[in-house]
C-alpha atoms as a PDB file:
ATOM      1  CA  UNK A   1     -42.048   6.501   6.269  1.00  0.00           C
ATOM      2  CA  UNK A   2     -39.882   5.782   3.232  1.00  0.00           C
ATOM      3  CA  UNK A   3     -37.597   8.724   4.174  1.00  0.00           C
ATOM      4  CA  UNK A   4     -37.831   6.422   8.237  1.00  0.00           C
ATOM      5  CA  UNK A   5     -36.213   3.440   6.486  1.00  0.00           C
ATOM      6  CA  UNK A   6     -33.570   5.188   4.510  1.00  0.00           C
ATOM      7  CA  UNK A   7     -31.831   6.607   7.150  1.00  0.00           C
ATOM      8  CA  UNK A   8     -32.352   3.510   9.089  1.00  0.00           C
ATOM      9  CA  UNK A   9     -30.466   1.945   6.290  1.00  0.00           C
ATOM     10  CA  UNK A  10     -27.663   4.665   6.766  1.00  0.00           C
ATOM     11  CA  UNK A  11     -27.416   4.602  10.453  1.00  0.00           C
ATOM     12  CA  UNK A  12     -26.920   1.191  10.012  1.00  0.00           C
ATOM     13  CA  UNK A  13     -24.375   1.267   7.489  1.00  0.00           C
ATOM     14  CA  UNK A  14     -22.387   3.854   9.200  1.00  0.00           C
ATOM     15  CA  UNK A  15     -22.548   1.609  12.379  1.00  0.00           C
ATOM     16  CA  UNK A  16     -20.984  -1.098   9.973  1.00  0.00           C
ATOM     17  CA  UNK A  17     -18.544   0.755   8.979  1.00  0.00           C
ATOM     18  CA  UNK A  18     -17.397   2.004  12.738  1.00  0.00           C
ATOM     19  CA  UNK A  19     -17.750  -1.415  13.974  1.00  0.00           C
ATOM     20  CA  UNK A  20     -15.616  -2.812  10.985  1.00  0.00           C
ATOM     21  CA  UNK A  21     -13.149   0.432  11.829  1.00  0.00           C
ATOM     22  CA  UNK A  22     -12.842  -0.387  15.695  1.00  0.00           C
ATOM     23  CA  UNK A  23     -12.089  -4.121  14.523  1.00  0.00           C
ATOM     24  CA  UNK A  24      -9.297  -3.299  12.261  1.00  0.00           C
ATOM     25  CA  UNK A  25      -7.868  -0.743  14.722  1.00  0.00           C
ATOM     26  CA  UNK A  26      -7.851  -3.202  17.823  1.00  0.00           C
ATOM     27  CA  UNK A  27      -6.204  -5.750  15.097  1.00  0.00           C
ATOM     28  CA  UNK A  28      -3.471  -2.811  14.388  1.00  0.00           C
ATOM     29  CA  UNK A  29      -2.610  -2.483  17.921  1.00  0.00           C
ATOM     30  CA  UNK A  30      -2.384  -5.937  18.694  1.00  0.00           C
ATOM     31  CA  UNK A  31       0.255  -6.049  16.278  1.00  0.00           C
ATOM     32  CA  UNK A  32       1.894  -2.918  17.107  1.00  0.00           C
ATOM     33  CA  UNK A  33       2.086  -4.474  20.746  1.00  0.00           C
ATOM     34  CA  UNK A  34       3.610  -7.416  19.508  1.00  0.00           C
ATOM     35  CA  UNK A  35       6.005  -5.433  17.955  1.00  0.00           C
ATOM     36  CA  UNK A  36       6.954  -3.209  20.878  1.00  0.00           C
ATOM     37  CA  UNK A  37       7.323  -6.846  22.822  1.00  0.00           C
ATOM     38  CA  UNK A  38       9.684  -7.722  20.072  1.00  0.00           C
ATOM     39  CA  UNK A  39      11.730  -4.744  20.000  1.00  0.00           C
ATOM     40  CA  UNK A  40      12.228  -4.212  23.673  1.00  0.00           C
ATOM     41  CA  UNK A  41      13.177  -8.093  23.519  1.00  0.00           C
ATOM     42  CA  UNK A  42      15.431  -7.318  21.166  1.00  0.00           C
ATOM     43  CA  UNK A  43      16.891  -4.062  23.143  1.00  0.00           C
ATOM     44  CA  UNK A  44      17.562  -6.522  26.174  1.00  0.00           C
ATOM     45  CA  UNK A  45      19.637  -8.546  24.635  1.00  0.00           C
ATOM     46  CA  UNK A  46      21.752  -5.952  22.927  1.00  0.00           C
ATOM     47  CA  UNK A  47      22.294  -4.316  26.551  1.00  0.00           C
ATOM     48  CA  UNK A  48      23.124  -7.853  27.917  1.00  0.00           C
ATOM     49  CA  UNK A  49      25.684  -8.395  24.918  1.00  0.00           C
ATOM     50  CA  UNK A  50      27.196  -5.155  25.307  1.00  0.00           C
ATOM     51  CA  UNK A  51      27.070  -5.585  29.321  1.00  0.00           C
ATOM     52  CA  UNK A  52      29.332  -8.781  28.142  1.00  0.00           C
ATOM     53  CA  UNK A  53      32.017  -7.151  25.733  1.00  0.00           C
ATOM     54  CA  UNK A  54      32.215  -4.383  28.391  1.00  0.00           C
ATOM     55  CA  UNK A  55      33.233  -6.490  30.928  1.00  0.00           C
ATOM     56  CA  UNK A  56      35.266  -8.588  29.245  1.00  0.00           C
ATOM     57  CA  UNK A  57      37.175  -5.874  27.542  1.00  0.00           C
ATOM     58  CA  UNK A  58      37.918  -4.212  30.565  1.00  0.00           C
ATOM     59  CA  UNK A  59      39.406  -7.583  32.554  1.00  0.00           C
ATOM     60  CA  UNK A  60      41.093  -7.935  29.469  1.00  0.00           C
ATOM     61  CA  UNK A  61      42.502  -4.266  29.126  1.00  0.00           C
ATOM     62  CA  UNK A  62      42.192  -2.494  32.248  1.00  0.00           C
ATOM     63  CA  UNK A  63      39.960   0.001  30.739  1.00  0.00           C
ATOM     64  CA  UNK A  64      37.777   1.749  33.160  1.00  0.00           C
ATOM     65  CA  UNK A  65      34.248   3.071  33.087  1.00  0.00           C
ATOM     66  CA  UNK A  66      35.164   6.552  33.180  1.00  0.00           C
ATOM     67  CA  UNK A  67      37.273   5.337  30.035  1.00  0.00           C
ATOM     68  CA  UNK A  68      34.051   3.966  28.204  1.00  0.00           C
ATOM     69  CA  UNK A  69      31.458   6.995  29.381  1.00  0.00           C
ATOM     70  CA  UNK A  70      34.713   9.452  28.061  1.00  0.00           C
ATOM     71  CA  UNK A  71      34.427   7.482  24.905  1.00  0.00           C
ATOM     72  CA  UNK A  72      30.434   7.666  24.591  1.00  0.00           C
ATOM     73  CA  UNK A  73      30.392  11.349  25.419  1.00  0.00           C
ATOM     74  CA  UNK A  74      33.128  11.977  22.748  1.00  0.00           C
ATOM     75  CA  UNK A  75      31.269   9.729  20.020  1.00  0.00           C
ATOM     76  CA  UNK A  76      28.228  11.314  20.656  1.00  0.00           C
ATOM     77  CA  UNK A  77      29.797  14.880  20.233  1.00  0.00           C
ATOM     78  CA  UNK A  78      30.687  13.840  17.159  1.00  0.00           C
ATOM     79  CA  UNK A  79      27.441  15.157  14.801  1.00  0.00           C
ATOM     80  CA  UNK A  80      27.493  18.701  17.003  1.00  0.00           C
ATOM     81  CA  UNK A  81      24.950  17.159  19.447  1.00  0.00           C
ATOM     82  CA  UNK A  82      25.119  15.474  22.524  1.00  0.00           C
ATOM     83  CA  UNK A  83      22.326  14.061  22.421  1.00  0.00           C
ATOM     84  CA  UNK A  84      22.636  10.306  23.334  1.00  0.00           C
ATOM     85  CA  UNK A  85      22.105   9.133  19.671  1.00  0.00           C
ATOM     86  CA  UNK A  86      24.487   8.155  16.831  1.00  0.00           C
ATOM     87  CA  UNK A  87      24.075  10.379  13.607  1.00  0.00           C
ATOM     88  CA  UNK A  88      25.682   8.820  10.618  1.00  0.00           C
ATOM     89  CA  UNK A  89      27.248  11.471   7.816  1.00  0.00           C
ATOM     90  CA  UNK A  90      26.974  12.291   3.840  1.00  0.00           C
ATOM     91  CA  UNK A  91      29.431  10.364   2.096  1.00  0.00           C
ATOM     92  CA  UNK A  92      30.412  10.208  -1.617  1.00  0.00           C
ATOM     93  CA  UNK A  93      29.887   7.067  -3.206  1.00  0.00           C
ATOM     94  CA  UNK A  94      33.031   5.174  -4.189  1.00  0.00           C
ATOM     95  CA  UNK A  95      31.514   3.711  -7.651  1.00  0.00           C
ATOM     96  CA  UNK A  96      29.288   6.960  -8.924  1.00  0.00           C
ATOM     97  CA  UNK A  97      30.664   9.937  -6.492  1.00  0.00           C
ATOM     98  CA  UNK A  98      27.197  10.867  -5.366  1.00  0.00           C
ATOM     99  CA  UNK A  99      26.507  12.116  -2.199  1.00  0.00           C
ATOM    100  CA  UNK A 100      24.191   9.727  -0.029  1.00  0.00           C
ATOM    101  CA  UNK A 101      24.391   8.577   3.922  1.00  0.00           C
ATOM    102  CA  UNK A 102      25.823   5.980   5.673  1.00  0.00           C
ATOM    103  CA  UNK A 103      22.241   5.308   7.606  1.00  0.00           C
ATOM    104  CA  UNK A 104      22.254   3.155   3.754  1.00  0.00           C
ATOM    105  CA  UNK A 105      23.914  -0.025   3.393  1.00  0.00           C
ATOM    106  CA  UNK A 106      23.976   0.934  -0.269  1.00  0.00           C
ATOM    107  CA  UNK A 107      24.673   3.886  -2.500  1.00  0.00           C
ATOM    108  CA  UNK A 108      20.550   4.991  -3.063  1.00  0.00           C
ATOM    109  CA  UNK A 109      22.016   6.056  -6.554  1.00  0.00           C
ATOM    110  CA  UNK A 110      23.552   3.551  -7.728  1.00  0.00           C
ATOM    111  CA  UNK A 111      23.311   0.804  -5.106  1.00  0.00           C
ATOM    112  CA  UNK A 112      26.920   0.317  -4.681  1.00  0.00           C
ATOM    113  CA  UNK A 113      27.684  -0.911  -0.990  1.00  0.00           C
ATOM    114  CA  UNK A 114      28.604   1.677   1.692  1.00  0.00           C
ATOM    115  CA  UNK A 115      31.934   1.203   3.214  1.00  0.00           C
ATOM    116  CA  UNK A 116      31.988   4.373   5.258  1.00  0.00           C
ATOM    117  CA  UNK A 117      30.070   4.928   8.938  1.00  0.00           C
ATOM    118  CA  UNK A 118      29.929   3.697  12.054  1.00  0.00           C
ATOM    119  CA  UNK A 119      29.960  -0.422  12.856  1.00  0.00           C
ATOM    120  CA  UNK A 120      26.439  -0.323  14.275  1.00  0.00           C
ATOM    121  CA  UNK A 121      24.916   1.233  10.809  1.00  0.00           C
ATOM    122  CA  UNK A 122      26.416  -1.636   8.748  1.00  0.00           C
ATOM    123  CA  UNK A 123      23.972  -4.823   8.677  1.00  0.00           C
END
């Protein structure tokens, strides 16, 4: 009997535990979906500002969309891969000469701000 109630007392506990693990884990993806909302949000508006500078650069210029997709294939060439994503590149810091990436806004080393990289890296 007294070994009856002691693993009543850890069935129990481990169905605390699992309940109090299912909790947290529906809590984690209700913020992970939040964040997906947010970030696809976010994505929508960056296509419908660049939709806008396209179009208005090309009234302005003439520039074509075979222009613009040459452009994108040839920037995306650029790291050896065309593979539809922009790869920054090791730099050397100007203020301690250490090599770090333009992915940073800063030198990791020595914190120094980046200068080097592509517009869209920079914040």
């Amino acid at each position: 009997m007294l070994w009856d109630l002691i693993q009543q007392g850890q069935i129990a506990s481990a169905t605390a535990t699992a309940e109090a693990a299912n909790y947290h884990a529906k809590g984690n993806a209700e913020i992970l979906n939040k964040e997906v909302i947010r970030l696809e949000a976010k994505i929508d508006r960056l296509a419908i500002i660049t939709q806008g500078l396209w179009e208005l650069l090309s009234e302005k210029t003439g520039l074509t969309e075979a222009d613009i997709k040459t452009r994108i294939a040839e920037i995306d060439a650029r790291d050896g891969r065309e593979d539809g994503k922009i790869t920054g590149q090791p730099v050397a810091c100007a203020q301690c000469g250490r090599t770090t990436h333009t992915r940073f806004h800063a030198c990791l080393y020595c914190g120094h701000p980046l200068e080097a990289g592509h517009l869209v890296e920079k914040r």
